[in-house]
PDB file of N, CA and C in Angstrom:
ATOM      1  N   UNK A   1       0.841  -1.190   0.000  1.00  0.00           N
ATOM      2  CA  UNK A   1       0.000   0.000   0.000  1.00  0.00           C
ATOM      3  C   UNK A   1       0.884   1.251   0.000  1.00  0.00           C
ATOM      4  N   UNK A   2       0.845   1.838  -0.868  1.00  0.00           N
ATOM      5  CA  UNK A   2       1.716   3.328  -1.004  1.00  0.00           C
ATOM      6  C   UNK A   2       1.019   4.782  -0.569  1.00  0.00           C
ATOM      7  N   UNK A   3       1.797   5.056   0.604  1.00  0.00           N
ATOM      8  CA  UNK A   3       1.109   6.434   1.415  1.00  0.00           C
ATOM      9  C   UNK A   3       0.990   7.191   0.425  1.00  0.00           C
ATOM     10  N   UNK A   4      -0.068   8.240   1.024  1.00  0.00           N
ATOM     11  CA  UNK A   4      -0.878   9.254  -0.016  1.00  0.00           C
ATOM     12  C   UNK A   4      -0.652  10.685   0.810  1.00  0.00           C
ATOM     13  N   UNK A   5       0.081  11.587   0.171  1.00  0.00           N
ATOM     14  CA  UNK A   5       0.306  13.026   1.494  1.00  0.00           C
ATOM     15  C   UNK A   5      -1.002  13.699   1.051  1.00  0.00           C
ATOM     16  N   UNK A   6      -0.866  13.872   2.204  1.00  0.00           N
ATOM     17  CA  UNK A   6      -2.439  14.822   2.291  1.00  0.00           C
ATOM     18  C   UNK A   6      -2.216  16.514   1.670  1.00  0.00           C
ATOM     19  N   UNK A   7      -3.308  16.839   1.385  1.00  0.00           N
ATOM     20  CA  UNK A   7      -3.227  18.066   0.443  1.00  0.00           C
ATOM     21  C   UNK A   7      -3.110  19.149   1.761  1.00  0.00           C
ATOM     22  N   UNK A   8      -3.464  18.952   2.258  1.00  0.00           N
ATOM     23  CA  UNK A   8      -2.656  19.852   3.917  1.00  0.00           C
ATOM     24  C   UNK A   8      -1.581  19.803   3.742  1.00  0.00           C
ATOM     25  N   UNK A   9      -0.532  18.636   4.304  1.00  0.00           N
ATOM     26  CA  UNK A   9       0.692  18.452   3.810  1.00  0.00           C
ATOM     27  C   UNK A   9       1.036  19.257   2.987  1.00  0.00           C
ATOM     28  N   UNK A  10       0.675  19.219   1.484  1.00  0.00           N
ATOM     29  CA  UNK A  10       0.943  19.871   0.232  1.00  0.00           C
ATOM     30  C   UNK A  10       1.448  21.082   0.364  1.00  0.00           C
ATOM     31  N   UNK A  11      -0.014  21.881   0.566  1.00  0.00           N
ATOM     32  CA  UNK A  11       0.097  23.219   1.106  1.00  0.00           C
ATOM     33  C   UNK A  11       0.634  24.075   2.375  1.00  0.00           C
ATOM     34  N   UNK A  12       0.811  22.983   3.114  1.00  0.00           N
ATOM     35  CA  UNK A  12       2.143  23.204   4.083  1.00  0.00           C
ATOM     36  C   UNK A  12       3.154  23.683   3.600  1.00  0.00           C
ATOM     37  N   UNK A  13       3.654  22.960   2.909  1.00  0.00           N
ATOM     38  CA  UNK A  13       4.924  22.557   2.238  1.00  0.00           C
ATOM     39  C   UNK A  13       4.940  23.691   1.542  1.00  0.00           C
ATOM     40  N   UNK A  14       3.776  24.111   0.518  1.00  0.00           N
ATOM     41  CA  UNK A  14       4.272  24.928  -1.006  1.00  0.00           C
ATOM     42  C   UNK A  14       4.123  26.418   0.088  1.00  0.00           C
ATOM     43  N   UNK A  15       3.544  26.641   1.095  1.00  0.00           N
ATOM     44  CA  UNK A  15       3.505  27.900   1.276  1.00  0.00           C
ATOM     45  C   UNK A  15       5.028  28.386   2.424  1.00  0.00           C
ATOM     46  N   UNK A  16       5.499  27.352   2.721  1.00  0.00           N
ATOM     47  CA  UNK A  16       6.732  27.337   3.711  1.00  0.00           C
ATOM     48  C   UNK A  16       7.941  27.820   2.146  1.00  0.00           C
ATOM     49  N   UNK A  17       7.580  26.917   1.266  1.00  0.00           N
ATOM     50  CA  UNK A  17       8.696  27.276   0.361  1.00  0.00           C
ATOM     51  C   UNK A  17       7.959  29.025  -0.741  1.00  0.00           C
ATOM     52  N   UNK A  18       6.929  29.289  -0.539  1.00  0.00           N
ATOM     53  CA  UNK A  18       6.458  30.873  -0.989  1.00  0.00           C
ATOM     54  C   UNK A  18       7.294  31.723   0.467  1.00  0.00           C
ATOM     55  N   UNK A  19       6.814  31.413   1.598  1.00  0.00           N
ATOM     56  CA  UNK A  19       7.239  32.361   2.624  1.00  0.00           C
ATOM     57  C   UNK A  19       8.555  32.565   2.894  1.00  0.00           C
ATOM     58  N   UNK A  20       9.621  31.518   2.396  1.00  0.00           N
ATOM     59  CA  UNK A  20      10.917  31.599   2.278  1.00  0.00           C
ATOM     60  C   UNK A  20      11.340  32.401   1.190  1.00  0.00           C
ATOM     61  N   UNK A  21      10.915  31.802  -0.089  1.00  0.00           N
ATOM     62  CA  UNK A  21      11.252  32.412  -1.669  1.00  0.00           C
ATOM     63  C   UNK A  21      10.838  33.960  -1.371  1.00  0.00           C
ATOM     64  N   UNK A  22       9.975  34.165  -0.741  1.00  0.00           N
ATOM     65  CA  UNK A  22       9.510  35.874  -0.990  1.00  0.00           C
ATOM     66  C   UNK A  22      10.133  36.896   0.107  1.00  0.00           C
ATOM     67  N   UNK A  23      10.742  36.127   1.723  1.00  0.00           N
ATOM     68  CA  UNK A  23      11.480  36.603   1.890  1.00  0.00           C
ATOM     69  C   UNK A  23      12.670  36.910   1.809  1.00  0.00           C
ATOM     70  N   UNK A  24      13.395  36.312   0.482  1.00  0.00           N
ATOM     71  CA  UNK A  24      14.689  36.399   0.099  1.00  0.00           C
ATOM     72  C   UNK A  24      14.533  37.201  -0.856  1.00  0.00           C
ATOM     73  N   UNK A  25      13.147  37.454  -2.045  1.00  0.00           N
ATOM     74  CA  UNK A  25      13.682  37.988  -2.584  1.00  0.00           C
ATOM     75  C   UNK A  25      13.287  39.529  -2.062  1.00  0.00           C
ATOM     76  N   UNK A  26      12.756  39.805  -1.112  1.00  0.00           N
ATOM     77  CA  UNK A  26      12.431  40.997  -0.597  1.00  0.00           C
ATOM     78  C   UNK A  26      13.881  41.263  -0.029  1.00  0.00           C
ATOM     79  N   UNK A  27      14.950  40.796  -0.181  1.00  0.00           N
ATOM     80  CA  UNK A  27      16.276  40.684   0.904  1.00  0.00           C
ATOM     81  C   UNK A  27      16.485  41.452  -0.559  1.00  0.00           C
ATOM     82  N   UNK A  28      16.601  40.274  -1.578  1.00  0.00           N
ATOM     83  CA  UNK A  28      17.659  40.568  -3.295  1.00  0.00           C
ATOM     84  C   UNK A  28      17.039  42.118  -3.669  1.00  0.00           C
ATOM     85  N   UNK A  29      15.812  42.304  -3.595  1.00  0.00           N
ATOM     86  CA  UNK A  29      15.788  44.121  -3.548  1.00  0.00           C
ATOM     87  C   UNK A  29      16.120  45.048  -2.677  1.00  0.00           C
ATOM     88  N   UNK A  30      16.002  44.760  -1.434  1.00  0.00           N
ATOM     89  CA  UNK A  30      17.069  45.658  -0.798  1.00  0.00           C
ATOM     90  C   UNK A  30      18.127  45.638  -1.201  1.00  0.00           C
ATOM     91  N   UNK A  31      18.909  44.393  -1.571  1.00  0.00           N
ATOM     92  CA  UNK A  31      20.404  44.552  -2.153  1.00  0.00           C
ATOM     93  C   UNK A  31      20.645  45.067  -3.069  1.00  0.00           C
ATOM     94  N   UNK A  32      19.509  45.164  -3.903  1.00  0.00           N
ATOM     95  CA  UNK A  32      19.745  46.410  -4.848  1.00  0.00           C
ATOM     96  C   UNK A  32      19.780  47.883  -4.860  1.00  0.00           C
ATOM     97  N   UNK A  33      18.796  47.947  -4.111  1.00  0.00           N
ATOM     98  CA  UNK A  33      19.061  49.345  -3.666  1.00  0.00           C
ATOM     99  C   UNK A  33      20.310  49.625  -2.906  1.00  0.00           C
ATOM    100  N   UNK A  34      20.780  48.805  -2.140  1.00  0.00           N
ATOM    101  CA  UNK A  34      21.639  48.865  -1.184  1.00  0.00           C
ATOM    102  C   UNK A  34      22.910  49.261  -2.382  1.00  0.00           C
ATOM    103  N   UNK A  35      23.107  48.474  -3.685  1.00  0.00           N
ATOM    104  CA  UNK A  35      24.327  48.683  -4.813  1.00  0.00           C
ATOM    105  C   UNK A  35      24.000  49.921  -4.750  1.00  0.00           C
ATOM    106  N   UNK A  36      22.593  50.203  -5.685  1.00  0.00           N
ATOM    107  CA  UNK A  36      22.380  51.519  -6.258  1.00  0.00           C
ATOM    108  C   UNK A  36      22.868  52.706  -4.753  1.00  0.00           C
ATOM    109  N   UNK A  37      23.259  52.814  -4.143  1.00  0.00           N
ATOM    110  CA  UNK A  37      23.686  53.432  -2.913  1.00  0.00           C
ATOM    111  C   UNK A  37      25.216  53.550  -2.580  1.00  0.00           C
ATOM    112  N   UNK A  38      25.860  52.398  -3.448  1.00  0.00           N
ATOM    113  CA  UNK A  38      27.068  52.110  -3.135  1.00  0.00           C
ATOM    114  C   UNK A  38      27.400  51.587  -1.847  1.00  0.00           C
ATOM    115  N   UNK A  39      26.204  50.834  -1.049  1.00  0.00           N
ATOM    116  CA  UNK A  39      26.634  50.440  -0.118  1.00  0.00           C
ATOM    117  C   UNK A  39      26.404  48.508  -0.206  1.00  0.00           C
ATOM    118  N   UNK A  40      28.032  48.465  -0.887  1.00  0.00           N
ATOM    119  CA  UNK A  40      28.516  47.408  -1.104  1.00  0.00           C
ATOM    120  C   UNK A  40      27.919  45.560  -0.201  1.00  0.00           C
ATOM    121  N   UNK A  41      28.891  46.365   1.063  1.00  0.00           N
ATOM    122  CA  UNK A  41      29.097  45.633   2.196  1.00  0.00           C
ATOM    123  C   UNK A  41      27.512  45.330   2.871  1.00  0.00           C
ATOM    124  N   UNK A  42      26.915  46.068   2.905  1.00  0.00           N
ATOM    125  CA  UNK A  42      25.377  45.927   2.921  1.00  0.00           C
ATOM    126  C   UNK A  42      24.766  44.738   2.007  1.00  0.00           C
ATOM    127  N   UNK A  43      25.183  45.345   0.561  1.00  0.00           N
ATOM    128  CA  UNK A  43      24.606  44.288  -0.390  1.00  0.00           C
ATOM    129  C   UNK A  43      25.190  42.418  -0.322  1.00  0.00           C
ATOM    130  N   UNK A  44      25.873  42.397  -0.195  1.00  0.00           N
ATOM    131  CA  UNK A  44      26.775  41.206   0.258  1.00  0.00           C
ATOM    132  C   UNK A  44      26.068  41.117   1.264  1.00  0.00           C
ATOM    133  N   UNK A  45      25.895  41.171   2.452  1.00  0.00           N
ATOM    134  CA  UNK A  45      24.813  40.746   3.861  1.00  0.00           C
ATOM    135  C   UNK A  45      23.397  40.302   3.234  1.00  0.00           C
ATOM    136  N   UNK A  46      22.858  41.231   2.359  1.00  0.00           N
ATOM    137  CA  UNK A  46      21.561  40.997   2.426  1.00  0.00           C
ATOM    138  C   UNK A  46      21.350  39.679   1.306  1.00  0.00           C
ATOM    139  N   UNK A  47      22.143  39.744   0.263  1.00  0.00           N
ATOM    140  CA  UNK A  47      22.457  38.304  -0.577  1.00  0.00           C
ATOM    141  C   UNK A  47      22.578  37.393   0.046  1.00  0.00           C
ATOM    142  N   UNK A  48      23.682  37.413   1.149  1.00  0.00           N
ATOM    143  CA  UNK A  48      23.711  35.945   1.707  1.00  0.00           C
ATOM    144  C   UNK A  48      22.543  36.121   2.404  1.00  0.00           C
ATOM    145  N   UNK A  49      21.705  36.813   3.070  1.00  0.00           N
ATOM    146  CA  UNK A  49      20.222  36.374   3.538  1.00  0.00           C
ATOM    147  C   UNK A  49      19.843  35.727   3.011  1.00  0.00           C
ATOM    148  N   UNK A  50      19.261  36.521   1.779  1.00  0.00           N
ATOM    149  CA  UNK A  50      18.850  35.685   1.129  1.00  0.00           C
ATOM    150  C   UNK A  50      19.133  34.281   0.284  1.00  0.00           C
ATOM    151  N   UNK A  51      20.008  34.077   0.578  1.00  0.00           N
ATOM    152  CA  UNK A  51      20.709  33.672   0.185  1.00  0.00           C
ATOM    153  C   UNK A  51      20.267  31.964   1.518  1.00  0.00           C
ATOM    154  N   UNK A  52      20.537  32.227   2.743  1.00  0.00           N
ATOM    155  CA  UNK A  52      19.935  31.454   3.487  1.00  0.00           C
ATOM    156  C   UNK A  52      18.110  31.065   3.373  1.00  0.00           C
ATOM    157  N   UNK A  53      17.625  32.124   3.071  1.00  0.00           N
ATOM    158  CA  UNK A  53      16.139  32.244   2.958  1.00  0.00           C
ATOM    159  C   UNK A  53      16.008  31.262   2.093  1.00  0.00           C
ATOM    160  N   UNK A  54      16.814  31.312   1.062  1.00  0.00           N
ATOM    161  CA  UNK A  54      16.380  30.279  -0.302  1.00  0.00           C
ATOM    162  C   UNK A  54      16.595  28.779   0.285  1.00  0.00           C
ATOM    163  N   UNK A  55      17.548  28.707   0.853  1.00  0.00           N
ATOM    164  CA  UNK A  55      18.121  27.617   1.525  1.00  0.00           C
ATOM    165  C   UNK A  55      17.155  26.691   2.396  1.00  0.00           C
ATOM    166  N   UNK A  56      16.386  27.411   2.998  1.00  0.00           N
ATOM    167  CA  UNK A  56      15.411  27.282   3.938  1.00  0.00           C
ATOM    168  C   UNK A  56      13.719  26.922   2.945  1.00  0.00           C
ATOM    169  N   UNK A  57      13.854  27.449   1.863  1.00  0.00           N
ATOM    170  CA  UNK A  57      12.867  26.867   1.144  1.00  0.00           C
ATOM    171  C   UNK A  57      13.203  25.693   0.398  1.00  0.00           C
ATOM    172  N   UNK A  58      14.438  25.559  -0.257  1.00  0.00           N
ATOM    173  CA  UNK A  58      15.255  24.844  -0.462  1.00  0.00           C
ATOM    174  C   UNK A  58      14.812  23.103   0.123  1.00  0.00           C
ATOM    175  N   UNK A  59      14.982  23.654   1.591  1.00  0.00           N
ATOM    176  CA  UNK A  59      14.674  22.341   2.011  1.00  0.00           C
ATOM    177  C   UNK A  59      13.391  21.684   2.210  1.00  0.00           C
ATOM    178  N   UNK A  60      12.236  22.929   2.430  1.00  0.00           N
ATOM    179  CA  UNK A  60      10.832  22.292   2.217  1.00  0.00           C
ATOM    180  C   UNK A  60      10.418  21.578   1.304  1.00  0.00           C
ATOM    181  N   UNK A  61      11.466  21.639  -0.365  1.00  0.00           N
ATOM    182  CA  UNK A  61      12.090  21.208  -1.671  1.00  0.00           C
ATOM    183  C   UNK A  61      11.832  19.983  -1.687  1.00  0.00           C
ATOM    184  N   UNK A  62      13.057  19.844  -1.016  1.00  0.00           N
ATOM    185  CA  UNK A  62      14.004  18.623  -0.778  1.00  0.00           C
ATOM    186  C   UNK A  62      13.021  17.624   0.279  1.00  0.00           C
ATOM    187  N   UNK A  63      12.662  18.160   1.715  1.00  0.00           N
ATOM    188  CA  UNK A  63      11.928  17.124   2.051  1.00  0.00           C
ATOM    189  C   UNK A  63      10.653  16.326   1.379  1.00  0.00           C
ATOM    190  N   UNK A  64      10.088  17.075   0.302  1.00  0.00           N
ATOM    191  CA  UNK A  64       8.907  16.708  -0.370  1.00  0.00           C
ATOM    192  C   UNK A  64       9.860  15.619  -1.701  1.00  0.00           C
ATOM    193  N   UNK A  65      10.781  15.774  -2.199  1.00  0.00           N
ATOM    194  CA  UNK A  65      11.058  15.041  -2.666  1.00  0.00           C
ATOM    195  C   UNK A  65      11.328  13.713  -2.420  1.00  0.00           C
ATOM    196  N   UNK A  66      11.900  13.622  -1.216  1.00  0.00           N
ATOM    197  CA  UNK A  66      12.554  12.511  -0.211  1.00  0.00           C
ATOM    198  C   UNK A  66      11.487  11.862  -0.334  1.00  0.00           C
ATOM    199  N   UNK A  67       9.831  12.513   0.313  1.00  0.00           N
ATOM    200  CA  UNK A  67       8.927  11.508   0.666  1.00  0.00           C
ATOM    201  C   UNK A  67       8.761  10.967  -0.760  1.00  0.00           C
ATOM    202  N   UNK A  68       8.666  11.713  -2.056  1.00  0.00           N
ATOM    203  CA  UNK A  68       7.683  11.111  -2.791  1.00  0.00           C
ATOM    204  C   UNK A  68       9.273   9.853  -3.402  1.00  0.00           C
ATOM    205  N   UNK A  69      10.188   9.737  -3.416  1.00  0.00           N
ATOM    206  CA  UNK A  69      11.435   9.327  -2.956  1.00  0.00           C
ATOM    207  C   UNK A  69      11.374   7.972  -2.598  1.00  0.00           C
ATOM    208  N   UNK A  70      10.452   7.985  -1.487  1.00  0.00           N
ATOM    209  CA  UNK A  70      10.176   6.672  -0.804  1.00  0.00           C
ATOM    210  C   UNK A  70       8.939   6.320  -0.916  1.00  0.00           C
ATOM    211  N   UNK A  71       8.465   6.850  -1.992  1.00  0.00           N
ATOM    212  CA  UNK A  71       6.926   6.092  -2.159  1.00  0.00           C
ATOM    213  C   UNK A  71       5.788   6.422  -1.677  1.00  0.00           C
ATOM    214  N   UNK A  72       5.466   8.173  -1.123  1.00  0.00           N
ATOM    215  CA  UNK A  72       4.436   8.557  -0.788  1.00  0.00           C
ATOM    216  C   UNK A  72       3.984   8.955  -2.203  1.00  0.00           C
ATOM    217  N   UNK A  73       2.433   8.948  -2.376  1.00  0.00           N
ATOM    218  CA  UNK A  73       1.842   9.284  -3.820  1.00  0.00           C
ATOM    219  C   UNK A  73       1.701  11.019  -3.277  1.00  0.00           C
ATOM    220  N   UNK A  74       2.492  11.619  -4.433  1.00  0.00           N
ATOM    221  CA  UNK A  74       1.652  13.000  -4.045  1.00  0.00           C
ATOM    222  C   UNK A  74       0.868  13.900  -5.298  1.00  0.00           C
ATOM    223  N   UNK A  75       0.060  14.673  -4.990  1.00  0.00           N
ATOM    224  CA  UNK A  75      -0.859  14.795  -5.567  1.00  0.00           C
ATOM    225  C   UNK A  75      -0.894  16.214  -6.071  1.00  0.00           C
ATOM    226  N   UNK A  76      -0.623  16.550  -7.482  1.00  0.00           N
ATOM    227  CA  UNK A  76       0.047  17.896  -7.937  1.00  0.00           C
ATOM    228  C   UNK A  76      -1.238  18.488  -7.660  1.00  0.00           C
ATOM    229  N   UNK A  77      -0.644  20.003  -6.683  1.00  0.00           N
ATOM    230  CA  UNK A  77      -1.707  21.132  -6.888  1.00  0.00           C
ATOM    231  C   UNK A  77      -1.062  22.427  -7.252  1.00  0.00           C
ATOM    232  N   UNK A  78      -1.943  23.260  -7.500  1.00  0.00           N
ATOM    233  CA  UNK A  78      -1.398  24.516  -8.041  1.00  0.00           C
ATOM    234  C   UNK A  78      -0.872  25.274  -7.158  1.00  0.00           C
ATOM    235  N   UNK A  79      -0.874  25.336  -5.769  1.00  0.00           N
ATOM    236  CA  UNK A  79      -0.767  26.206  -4.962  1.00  0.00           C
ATOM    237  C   UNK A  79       0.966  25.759  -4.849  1.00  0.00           C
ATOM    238  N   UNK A  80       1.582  24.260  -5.164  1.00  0.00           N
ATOM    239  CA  UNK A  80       2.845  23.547  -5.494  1.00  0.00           C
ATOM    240  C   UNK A  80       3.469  24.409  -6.521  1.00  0.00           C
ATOM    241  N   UNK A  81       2.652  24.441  -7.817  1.00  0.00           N
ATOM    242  CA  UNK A  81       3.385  24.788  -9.251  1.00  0.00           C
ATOM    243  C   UNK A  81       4.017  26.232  -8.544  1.00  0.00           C
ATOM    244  N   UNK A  82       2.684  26.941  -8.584  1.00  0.00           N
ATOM    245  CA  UNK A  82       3.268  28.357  -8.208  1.00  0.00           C
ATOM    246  C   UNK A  82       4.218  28.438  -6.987  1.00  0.00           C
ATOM    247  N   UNK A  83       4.110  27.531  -5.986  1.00  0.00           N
ATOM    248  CA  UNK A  83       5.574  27.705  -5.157  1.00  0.00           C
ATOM    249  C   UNK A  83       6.955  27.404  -5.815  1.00  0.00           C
ATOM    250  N   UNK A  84       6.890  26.451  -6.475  1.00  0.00           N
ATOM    251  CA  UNK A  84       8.616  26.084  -7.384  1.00  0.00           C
ATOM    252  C   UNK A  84       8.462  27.556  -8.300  1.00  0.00           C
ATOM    253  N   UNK A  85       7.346  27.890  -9.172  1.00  0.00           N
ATOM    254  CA  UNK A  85       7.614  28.897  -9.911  1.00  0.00           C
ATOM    255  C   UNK A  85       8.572  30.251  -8.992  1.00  0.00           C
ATOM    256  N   UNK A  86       7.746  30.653  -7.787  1.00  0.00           N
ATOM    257  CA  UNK A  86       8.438  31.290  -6.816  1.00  0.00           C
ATOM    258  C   UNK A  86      10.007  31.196  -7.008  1.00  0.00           C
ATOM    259  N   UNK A  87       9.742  30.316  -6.318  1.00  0.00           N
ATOM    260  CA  UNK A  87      11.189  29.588  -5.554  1.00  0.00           C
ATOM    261  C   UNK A  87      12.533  29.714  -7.184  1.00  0.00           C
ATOM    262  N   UNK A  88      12.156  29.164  -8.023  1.00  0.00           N
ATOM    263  CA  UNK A  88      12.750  29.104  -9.252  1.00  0.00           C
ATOM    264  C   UNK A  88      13.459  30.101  -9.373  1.00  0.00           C
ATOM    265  N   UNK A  89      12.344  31.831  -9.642  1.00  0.00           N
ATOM    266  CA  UNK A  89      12.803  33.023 -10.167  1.00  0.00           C
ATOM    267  C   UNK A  89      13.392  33.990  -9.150  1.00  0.00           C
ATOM    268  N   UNK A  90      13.069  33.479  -7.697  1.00  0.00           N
ATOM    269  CA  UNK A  90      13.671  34.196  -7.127  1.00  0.00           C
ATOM    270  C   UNK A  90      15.482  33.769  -6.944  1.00  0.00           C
ATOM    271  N   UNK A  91      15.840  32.382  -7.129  1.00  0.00           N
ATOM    272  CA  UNK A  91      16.674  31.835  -7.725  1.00  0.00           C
ATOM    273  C   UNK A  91      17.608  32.350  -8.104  1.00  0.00           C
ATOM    274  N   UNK A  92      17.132  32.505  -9.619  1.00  0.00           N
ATOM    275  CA  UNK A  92      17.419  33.241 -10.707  1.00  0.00           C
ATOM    276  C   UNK A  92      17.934  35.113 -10.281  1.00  0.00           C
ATOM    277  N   UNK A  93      16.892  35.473  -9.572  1.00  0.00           N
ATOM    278  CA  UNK A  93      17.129  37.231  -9.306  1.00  0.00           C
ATOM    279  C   UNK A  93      18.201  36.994  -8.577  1.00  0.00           C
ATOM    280  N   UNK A  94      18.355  36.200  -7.399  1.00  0.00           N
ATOM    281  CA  UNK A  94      19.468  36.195  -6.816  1.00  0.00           C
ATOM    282  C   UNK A  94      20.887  36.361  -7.594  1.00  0.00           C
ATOM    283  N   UNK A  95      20.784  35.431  -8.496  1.00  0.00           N
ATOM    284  CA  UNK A  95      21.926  34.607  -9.311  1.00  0.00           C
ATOM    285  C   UNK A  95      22.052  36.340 -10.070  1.00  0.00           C
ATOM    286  N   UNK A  96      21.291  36.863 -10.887  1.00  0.00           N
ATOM    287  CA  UNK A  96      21.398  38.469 -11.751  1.00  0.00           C
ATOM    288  C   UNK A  96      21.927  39.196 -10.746  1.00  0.00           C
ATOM    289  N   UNK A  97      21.669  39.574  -9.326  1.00  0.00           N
ATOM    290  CA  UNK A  97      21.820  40.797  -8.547  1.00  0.00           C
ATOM    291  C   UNK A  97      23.032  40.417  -7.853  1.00  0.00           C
ATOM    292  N   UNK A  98      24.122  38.794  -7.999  1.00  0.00           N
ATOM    293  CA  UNK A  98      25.171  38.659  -7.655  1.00  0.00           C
ATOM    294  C   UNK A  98      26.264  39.014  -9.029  1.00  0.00           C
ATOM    295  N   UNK A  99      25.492  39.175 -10.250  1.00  0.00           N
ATOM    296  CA  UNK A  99      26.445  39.711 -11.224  1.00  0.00           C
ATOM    297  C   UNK A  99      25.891  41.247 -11.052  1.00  0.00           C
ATOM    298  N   UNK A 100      25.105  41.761 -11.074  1.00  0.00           N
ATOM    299  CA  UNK A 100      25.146  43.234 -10.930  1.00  0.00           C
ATOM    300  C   UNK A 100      26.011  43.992  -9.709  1.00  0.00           C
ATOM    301  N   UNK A 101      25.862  43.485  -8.894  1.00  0.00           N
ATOM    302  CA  UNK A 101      26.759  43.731  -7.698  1.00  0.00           C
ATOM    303  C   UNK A 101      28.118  43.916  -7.936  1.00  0.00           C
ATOM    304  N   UNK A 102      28.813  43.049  -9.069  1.00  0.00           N
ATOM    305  CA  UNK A 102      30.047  43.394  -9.659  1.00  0.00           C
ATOM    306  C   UNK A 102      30.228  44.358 -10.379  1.00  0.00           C
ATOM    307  N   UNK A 103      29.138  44.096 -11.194  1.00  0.00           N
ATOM    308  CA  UNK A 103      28.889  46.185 -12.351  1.00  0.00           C
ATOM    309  C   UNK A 103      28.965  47.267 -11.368  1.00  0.00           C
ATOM    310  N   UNK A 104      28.483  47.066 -10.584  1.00  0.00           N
ATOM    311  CA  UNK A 104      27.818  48.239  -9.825  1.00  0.00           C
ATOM    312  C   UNK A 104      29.096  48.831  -8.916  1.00  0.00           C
ATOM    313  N   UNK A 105      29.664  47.577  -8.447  1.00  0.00           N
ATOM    314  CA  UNK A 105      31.316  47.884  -8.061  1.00  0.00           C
ATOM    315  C   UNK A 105      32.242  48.644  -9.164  1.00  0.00           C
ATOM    316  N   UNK A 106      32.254  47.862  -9.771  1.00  0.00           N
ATOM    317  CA  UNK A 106      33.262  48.026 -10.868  1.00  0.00           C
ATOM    318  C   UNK A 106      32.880  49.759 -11.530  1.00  0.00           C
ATOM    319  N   UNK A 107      31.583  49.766 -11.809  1.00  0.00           N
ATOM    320  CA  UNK A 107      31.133  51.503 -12.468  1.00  0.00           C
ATOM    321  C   UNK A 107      31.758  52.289 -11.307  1.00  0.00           C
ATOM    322  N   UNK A 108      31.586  52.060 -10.134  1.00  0.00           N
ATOM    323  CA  UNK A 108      31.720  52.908  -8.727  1.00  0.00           C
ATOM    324  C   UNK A 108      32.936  53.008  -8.735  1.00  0.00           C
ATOM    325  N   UNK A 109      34.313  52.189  -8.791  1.00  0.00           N
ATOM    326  CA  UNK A 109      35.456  52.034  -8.723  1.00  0.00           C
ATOM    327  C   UNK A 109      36.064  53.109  -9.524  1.00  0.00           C
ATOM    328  N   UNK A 110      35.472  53.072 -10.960  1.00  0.00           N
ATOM    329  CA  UNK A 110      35.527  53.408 -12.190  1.00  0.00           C
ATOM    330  C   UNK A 110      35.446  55.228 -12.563  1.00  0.00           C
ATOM    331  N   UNK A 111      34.187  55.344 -11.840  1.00  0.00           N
ATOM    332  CA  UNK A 111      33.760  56.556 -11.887  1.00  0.00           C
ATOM    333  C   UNK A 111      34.627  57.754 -10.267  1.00  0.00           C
ATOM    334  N   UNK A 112      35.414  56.923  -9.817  1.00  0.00           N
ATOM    335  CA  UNK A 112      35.775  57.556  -8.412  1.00  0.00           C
ATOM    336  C   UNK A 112      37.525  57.358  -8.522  1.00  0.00           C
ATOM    337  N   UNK A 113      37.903  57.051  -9.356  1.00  0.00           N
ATOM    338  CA  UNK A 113      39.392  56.829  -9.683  1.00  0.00           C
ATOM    339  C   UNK A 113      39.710  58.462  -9.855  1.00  0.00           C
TER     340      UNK A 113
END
């Protein structure tokens, strides 16, 4: 007999990995502003926040995989899709606002020589 996660479960899960994904990337825009400011050392703090934040959704990820892993049936809902969608692009912004962070150095460096 192969366990069945309950759609509670589900939505446990997809909104732990929204409440993580959205507080990181609310971190990755402060860090932008924080560049646009030139305050570097700021931006670097608030990345690795977020940077943990993701981490932390990351694993709500990962434990849902494990179960279905070992043979729990789980049962796609939308409130899921749109959490990986989350989780995905905030990802992604992270990954852009750790190369802008170098522009943003580098123009600053550039323009102050």
């Amino acid at each position: 007999m192969t366990d069945i996660m309950s759609s509670e479960d589900i939505q446990i899960t997809a909104f732990n990995i929204i409440l993580h994904s959205g507080n990181a990337k609310t971190k990755i825009h402060l860090a932008f502003k924080a560049m646009r400011e030139a305050e570097f050392e700021l931006a670097t703090q608030l990345l690795e926040e977020a940077n943990q934040e993701i981490l932390e959704a990351h694993k709500s990820q990962t434990e849902l995989l494990q179960s279905y892993a070992s043979g729990t049936k789980i049962e796609m809902e939308i409130i899921m899709v749109h959490a990986q969608d989350h989780l995905m692009n905030t990802m992604t912004l992270r990954e852009i606002a750790i190369e802008m962070s170098h522009l943003y150095q580098q123009t600053y460096k550039l323009a102050n020589e």
